[in-house]
C-alpha atoms as a PDB file:
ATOM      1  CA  UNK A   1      19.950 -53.084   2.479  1.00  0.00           C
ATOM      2  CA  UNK A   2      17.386 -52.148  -0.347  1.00  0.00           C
ATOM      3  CA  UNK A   3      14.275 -54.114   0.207  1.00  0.00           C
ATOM      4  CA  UNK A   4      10.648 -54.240  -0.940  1.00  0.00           C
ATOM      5  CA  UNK A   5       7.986 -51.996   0.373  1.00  0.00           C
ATOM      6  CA  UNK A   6       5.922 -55.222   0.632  1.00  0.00           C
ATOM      7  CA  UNK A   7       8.479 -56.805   2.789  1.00  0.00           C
ATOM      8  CA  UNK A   8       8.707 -54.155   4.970  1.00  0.00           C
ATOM      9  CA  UNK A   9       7.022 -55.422   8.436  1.00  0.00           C
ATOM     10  CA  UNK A  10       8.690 -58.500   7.533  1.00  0.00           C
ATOM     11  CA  UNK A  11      12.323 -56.598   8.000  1.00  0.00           C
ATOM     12  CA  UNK A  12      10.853 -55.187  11.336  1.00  0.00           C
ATOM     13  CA  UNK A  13      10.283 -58.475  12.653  1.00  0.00           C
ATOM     14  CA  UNK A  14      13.026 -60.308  11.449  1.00  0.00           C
ATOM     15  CA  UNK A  15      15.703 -57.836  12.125  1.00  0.00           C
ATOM     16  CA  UNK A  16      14.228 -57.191  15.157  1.00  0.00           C
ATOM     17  CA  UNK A  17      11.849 -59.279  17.963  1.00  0.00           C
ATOM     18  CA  UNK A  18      11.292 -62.030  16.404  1.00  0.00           C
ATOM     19  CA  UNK A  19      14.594 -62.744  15.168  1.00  0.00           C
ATOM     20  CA  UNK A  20      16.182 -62.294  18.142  1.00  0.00           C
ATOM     21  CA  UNK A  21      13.734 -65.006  19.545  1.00  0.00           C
ATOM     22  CA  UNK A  22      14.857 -67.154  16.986  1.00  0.00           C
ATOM     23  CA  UNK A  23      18.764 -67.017  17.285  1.00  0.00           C
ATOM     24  CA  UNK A  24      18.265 -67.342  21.100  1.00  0.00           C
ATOM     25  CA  UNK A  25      16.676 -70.949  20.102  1.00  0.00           C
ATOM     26  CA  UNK A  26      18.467 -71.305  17.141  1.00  0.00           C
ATOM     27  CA  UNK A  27      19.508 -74.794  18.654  1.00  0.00           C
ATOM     28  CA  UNK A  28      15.807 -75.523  19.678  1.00  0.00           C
ATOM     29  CA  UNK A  29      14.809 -75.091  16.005  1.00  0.00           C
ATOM     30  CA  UNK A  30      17.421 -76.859  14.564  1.00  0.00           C
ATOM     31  CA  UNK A  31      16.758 -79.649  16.595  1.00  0.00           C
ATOM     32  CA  UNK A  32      12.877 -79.438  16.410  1.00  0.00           C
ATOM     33  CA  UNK A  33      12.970 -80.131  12.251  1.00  0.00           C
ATOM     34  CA  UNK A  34      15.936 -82.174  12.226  1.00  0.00           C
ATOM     35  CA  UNK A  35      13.956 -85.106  10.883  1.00  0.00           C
ATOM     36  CA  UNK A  36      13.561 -83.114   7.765  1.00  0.00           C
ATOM     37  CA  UNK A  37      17.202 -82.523   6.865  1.00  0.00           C
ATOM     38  CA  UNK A  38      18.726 -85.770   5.630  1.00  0.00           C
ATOM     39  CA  UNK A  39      16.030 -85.956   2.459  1.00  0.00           C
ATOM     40  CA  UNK A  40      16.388 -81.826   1.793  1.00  0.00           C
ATOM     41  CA  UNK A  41      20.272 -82.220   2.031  1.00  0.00           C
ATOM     42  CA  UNK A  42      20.293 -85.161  -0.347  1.00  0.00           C
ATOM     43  CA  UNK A  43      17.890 -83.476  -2.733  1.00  0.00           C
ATOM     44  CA  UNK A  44      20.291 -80.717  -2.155  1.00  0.00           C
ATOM     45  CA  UNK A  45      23.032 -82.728  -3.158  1.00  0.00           C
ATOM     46  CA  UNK A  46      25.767 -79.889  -4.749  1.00  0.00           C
ATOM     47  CA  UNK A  47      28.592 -80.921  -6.688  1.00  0.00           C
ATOM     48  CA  UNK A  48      32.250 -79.662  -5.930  1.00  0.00           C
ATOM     49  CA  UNK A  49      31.560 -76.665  -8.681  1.00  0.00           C
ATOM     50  CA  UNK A  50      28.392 -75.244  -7.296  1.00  0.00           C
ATOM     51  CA  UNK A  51      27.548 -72.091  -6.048  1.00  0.00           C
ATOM     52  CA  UNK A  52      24.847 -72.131  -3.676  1.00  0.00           C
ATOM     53  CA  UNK A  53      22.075 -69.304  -2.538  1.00  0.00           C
ATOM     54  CA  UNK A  54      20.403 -70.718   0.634  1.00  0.00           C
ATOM     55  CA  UNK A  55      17.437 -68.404   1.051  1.00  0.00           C
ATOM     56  CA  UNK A  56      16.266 -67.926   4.476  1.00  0.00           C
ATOM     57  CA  UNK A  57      19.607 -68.922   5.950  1.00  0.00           C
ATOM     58  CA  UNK A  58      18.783 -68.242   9.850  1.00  0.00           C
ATOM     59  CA  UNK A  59      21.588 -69.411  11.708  1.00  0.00           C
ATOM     60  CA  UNK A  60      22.870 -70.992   9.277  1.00  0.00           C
ATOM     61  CA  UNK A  61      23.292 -75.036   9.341  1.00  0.00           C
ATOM     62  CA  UNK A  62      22.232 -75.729   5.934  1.00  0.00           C
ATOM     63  CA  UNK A  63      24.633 -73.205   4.877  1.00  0.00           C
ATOM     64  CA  UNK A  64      27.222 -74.731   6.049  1.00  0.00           C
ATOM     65  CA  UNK A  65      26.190 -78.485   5.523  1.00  0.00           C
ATOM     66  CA  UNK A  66      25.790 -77.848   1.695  1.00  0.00           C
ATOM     67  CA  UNK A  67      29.060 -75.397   1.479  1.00  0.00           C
ATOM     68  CA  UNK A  68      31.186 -78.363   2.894  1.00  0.00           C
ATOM     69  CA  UNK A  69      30.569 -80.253  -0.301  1.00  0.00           C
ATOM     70  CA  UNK A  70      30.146 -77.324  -2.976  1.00  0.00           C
ATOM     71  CA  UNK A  71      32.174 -74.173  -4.228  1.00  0.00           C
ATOM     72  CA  UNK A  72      30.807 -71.898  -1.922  1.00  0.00           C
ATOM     73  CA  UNK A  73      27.330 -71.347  -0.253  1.00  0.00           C
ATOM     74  CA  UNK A  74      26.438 -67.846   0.804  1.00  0.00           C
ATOM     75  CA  UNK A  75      23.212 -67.569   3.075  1.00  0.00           C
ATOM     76  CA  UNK A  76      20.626 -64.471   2.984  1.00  0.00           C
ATOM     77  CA  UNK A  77      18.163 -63.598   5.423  1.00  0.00           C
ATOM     78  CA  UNK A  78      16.465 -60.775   7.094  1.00  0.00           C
ATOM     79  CA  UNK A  79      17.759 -61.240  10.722  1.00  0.00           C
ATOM     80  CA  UNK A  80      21.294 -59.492  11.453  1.00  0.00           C
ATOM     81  CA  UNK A  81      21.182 -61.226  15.122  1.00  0.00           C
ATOM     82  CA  UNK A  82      21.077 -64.610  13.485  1.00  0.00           C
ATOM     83  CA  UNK A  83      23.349 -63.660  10.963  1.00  0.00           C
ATOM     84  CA  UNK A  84      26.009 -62.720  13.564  1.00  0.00           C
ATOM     85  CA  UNK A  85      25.486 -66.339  15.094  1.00  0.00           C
ATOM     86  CA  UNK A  86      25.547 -68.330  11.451  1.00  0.00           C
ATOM     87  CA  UNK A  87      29.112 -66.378  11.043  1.00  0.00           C
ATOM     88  CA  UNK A  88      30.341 -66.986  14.175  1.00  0.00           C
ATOM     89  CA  UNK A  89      29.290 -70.983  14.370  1.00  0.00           C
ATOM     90  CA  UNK A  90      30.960 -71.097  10.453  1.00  0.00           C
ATOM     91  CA  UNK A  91      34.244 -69.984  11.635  1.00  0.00           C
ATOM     92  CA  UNK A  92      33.944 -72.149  15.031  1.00  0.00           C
ATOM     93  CA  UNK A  93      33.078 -75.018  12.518  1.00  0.00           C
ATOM     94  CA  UNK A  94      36.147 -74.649  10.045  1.00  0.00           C
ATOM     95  CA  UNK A  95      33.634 -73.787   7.214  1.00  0.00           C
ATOM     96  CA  UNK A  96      35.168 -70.923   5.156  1.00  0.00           C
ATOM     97  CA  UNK A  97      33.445 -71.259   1.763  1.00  0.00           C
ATOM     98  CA  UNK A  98      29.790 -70.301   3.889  1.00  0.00           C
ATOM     99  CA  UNK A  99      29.210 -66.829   3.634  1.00  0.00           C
ATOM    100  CA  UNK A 100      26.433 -64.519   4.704  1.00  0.00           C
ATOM    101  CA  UNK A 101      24.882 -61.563   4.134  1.00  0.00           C
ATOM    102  CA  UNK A 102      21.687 -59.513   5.066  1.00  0.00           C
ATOM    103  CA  UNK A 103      19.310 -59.281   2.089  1.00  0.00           C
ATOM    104  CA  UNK A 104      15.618 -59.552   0.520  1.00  0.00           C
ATOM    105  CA  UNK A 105      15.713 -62.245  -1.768  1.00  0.00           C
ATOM    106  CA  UNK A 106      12.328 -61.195  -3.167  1.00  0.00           C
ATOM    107  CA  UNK A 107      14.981 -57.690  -4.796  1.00  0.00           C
ATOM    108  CA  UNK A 108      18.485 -58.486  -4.373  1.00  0.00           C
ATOM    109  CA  UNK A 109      20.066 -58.928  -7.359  1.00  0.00           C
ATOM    110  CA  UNK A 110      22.187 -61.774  -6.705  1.00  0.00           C
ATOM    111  CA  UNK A 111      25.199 -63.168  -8.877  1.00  0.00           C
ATOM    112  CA  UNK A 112      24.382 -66.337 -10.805  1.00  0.00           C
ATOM    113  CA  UNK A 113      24.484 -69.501  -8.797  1.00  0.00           C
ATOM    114  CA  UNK A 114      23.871 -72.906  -9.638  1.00  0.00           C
ATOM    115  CA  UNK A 115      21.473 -73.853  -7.062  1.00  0.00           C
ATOM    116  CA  UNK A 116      18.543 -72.103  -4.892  1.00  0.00           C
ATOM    117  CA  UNK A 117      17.877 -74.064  -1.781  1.00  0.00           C
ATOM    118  CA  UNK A 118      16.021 -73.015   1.371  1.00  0.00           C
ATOM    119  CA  UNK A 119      14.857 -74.174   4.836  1.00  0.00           C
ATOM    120  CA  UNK A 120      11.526 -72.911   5.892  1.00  0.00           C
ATOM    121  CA  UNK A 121      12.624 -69.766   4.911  1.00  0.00           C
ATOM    122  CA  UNK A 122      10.466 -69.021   1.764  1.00  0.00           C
ATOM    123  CA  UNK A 123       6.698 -68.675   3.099  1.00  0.00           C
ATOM    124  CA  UNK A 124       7.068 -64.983   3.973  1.00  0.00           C
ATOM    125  CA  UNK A 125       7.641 -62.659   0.742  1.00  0.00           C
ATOM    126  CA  UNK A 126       5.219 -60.213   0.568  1.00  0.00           C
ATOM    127  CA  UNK A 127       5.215 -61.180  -3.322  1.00  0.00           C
ATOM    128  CA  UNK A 128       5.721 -64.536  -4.007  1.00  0.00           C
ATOM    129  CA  UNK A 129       5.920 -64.380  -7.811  1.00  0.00           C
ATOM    130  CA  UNK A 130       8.026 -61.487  -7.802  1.00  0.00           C
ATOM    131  CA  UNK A 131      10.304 -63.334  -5.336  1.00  0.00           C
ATOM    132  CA  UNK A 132      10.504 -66.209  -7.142  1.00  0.00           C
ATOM    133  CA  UNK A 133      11.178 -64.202 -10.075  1.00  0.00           C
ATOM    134  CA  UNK A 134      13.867 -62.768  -8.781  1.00  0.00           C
ATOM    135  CA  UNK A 135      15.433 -66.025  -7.946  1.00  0.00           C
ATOM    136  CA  UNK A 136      14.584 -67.952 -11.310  1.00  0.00           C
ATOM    137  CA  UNK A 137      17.150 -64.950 -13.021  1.00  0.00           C
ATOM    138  CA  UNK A 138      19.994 -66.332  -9.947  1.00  0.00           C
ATOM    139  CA  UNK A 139      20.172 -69.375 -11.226  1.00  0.00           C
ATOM    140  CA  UNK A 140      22.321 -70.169 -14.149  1.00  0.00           C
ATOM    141  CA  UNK A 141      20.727 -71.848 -17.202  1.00  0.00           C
ATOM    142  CA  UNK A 142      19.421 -75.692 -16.416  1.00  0.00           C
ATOM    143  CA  UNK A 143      19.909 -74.493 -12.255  1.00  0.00           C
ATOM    144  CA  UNK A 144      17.661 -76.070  -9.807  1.00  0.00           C
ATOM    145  CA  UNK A 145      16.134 -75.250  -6.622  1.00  0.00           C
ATOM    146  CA  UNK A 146      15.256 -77.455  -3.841  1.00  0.00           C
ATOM    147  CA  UNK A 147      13.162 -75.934  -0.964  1.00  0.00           C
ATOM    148  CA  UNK A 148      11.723 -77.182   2.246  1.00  0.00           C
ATOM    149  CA  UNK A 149       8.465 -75.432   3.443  1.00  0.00           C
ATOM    150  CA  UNK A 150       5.279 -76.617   5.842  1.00  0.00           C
ATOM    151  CA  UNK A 151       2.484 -77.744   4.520  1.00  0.00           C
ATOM    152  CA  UNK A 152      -1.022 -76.464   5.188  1.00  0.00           C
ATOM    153  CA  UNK A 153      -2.346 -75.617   8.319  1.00  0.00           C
ATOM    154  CA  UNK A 154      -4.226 -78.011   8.883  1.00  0.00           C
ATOM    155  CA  UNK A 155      -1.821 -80.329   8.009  1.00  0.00           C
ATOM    156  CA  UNK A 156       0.251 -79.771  11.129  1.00  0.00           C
ATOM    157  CA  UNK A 157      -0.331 -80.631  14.709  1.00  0.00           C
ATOM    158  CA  UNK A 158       1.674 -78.352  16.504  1.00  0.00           C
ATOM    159  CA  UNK A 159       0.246 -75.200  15.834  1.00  0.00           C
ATOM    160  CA  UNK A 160      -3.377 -75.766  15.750  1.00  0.00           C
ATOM    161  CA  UNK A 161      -2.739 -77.379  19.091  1.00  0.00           C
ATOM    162  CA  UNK A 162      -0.761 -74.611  20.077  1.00  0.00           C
ATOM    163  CA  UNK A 163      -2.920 -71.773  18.950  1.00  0.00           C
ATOM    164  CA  UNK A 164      -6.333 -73.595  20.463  1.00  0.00           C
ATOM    165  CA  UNK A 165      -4.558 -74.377  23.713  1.00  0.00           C
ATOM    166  CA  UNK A 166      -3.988 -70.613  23.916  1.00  0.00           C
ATOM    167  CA  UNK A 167      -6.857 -68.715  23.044  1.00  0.00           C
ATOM    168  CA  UNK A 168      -5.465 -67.847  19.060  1.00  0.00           C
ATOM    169  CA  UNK A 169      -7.405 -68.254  15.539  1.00  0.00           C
ATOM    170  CA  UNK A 170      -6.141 -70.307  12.839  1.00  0.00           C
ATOM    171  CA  UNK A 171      -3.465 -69.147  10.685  1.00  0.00           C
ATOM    172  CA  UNK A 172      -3.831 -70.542   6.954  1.00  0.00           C
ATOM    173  CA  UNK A 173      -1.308 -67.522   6.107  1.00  0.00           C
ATOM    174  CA  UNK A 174       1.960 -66.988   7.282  1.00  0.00           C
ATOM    175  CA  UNK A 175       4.609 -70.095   7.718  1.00  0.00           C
ATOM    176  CA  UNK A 176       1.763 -72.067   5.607  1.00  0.00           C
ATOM    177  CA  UNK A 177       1.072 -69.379   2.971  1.00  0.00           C
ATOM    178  CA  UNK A 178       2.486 -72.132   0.742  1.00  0.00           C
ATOM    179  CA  UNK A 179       0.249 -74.894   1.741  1.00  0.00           C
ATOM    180  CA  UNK A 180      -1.534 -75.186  -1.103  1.00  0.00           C
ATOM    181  CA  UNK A 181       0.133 -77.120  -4.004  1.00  0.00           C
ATOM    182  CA  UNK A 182      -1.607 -76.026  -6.616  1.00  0.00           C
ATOM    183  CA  UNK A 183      -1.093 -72.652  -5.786  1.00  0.00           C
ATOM    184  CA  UNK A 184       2.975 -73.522  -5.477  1.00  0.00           C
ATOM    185  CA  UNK A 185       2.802 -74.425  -8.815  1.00  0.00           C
ATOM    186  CA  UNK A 186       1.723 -71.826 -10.287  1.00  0.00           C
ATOM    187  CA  UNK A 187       3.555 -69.370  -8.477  1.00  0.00           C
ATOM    188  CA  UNK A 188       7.096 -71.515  -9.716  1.00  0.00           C
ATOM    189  CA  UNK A 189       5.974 -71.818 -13.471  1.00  0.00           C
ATOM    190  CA  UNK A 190       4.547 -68.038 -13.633  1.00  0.00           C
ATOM    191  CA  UNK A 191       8.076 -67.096 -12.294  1.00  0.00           C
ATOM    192  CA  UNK A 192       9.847 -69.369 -15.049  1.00  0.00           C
ATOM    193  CA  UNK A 193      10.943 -72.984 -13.136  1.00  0.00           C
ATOM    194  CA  UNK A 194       9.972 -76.068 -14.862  1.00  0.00           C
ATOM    195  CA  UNK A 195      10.247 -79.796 -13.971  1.00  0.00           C
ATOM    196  CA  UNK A 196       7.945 -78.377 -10.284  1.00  0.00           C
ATOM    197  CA  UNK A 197       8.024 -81.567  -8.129  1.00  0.00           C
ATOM    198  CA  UNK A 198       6.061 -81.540  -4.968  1.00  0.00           C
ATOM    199  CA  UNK A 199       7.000 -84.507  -2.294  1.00  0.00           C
ATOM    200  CA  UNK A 200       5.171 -84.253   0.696  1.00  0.00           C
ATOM    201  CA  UNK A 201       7.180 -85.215   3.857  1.00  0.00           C
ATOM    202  CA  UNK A 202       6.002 -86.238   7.498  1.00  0.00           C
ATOM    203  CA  UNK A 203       8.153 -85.929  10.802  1.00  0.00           C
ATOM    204  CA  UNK A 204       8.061 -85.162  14.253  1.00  0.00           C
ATOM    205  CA  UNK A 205       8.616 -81.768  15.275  1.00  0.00           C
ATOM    206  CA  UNK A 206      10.568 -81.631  18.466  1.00  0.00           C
ATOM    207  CA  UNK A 207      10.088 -78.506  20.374  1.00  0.00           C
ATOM    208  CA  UNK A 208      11.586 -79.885  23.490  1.00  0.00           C
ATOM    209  CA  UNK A 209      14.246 -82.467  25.350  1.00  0.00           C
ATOM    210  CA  UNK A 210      11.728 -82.487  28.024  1.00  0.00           C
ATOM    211  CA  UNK A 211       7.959 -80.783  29.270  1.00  0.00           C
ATOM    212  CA  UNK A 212      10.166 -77.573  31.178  1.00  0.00           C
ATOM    213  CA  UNK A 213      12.111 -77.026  27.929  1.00  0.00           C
ATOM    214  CA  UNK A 214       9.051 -77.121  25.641  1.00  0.00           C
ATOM    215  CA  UNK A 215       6.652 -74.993  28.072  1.00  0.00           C
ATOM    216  CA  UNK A 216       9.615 -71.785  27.893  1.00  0.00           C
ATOM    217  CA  UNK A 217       9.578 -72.745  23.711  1.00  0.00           C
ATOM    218  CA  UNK A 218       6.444 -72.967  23.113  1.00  0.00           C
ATOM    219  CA  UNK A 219       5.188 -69.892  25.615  1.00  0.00           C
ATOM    220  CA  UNK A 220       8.161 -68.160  23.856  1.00  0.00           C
ATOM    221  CA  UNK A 221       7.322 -68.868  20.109  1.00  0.00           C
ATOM    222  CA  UNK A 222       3.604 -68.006  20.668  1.00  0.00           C
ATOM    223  CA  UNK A 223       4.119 -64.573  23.023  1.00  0.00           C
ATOM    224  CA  UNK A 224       2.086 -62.726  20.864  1.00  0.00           C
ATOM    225  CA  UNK A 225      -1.156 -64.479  22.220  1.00  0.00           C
ATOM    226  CA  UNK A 226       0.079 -65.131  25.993  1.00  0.00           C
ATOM    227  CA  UNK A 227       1.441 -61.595  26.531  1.00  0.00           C
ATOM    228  CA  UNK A 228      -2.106 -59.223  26.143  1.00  0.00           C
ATOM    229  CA  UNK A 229      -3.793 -62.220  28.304  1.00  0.00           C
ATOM    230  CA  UNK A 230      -5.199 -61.268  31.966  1.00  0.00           C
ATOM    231  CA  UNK A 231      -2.741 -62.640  34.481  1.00  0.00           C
ATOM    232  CA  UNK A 232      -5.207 -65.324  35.540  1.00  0.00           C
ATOM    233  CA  UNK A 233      -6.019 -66.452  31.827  1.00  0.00           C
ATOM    234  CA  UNK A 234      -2.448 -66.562  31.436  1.00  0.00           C
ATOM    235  CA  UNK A 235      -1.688 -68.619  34.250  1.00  0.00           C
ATOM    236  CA  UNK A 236      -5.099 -71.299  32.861  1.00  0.00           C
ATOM    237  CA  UNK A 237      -3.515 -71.156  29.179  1.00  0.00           C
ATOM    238  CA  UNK A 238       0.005 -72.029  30.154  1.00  0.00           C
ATOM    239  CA  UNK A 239      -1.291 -74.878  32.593  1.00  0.00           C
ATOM    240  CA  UNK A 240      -3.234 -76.472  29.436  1.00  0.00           C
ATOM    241  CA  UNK A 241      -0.292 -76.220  27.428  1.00  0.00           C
ATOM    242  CA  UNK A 242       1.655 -77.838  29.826  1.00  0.00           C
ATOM    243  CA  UNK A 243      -0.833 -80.796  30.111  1.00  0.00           C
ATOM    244  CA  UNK A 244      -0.588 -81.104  26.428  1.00  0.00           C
ATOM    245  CA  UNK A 245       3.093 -80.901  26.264  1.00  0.00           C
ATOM    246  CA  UNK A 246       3.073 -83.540  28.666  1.00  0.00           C
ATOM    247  CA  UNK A 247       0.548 -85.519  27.109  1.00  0.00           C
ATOM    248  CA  UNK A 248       3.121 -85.610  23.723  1.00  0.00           C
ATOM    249  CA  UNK A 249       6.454 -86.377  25.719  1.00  0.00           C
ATOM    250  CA  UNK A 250       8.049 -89.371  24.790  1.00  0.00           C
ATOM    251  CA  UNK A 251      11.869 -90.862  24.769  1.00  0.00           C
ATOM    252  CA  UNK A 252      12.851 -88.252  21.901  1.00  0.00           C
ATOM    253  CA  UNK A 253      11.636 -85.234  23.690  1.00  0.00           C
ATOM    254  CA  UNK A 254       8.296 -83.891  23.412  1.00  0.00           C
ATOM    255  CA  UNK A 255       7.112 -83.861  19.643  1.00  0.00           C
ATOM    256  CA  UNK A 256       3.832 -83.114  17.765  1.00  0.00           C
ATOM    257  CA  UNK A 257       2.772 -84.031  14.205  1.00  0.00           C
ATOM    258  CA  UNK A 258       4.004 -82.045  10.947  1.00  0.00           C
ATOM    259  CA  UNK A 259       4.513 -82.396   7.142  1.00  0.00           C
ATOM    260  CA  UNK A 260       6.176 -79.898   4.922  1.00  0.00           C
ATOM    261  CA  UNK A 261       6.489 -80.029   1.208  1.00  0.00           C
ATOM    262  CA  UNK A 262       9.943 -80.966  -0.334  1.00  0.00           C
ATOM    263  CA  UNK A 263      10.126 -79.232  -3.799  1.00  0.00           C
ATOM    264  CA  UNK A 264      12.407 -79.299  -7.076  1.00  0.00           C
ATOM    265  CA  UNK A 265      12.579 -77.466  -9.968  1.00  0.00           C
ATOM    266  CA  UNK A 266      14.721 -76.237 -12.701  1.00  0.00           C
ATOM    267  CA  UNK A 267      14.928 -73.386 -15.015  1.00  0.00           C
END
C-alpha cells in the first residue's frame, strides 16, 4: 500500500494497536454514535447508479448500509484487522456490492465515483488539503460528498471528562482537528468542492449498556494515559471514572454529551 510520508504514524497505529482496539469494540462504537447515522445516511442518500467511496470505512456499517441502495460502495481505511471484520460481517450480511480495501485516501488514486462519504474517519490526514484534493479528482463532475466528523473539543463532553478524570491535557488536535468551521471551509474550497454546508448535530454518545461495560471502554480507549500511571494513581483514576460513569448512566446505557459537524459539498 503506497501511502504518504505524513501519514506514516497514522499507518502504525491504525494497522496496528489502535486498530485492533477498535475492531475488538467495533460493536461498542457503532453503538456509541448510532444517534448520528439516520441524518448522515439520509444526507447520504445514493441512487441505484452510484458508486460510493466511504473514507474511513472501519468495520464497515456505513459501507454496507449505503451499498444496499447504490451500485456498489467500496470502503478504505488504514486498519487491515478491521478490514478483515467489515468483509467478513458483509458476506454474513448478504451485502455483495460492499467492497474493501486497505488504502490512504489522502494518495490513492481512486477510480471515479459519484459520491465521497465518511464516518468519523476524516480528522486524521496528515495533509488535509492534499487529502481532500485527492478526493475532489474521485468524484465525477457535479459529485458530492457528505461527511460526519466531531466538532471541537470543547464542544464534546466525553472526552474532556474523560481526559480530566484521568490525569490527560486537552486535545484540540486529533479526532477534532476539524473543529473549526471556518477552517473546514477553507480546506474544502482550496481543494476544489463548492456548495460547503456545515450542519452541526447533537447526540448522545453511548460508550456503554451499563457502568462495567463503559469502565473496560473507556479505560480501554484512553490506555495511553492509564497505562504509564503508578499502580496506586491508577487504581484513584479508574475509581473517579467509575463515579462519573455512574453519575451519566441512564435507561439507554451510560452516555455523555457530543456534537459533530454534518457536511455537504459538491464539485
Amino acid at each position: 500500500m503506497w501511502t504518504a510520508e505524513s501519514n506514516r504514524d497514522q499507518l502504525a497505529g491504525w494497522d496496528g494497536p489502535g486498530g485492533a482496539f477498535w475492531a475488538d469494540n467495533a460493536d461498542r462504537f457503532d453503538a456509541g454514535i448510532a444517534a448520528y447515522q439516520p441524518a448522515l445516511v439520509a444526507a447520504a442518500a445514493p441512487g441505484p447508479g452510484d458508486r460510493v467511496l466511504d473514507v474511513g470505512c472501519g468495520t464497515g456499517l456505513l459501507t454496507r448500509e449505503l451499498a444496499r441502495t447504490a451500485h456498489c460502495a467500496l470502503g478504505v481505511d488504514l486498519s487491515s484487522r478491521m478490514l478483515t471484520l467489515a468483509r467478513q460481517r458483509a458476506a454474513a450480511a448478504g451485502v455483495p456490492r460492499a467492497r474493501f480495501a486497505q488504502a490512504d485516501a489522502q494518495v490513492e488514486p481512486f477510480r471515479p465515483v459519484d459520491l465521497v462519504v465518511s464516518r468519523n474517519g476524516v480528522m486524521f490526514f496528515g495533509d488535509p488539503p492534499a487529502a481532500f484534493a485527492n478526493l475532489a479528482r474521485a468524484l465525477r463532475p457535479g459529485g458530492r460528498m457528505v461527511l460526519l466528523f466531531w466538532q471541537g473539543y470543547a464542544e464534546q463532553e466525553w472526552m474532556p471528562t474523560f481526559r480530566r478524570l484521568l490525569g490527560g491535557d486537552p486535545m484540540p488536535g486529533g479526532p477534532f482537528s476539524l473543529g473549526d468551521p471556518d477552517h473546514v471551509r477553507t480546506v474544502l474550497r482550496g481543494a476544489g468542492f463548492t456548495e460547503v454546508h456545515l450542519e452541526s448535530r447533537r447526540e448522545p454518545m453511548v460508550v456503554g449498556p451499563d457502568v462495567d461495560a463503559a469502565v473496560a471502554y473507556v479505560a480501554g480507549m484512553q490506555r495511553d494515559l492509564i497505562a504509564p500511571l503508578p499502580p496506586a494513581d491508577r487504581a484513584s483514576a479508574l475509581r473517579a471514572l467509575r463515579t462519573d460513569l455512574t453519575a451519566h448512566a441512564g435507561p439507554g446505557g451510560v452516555a455523555y454529551g457530543s456534537a459533530c459537524w454534518l457536511v455537504r459539498a459538491r464539485v
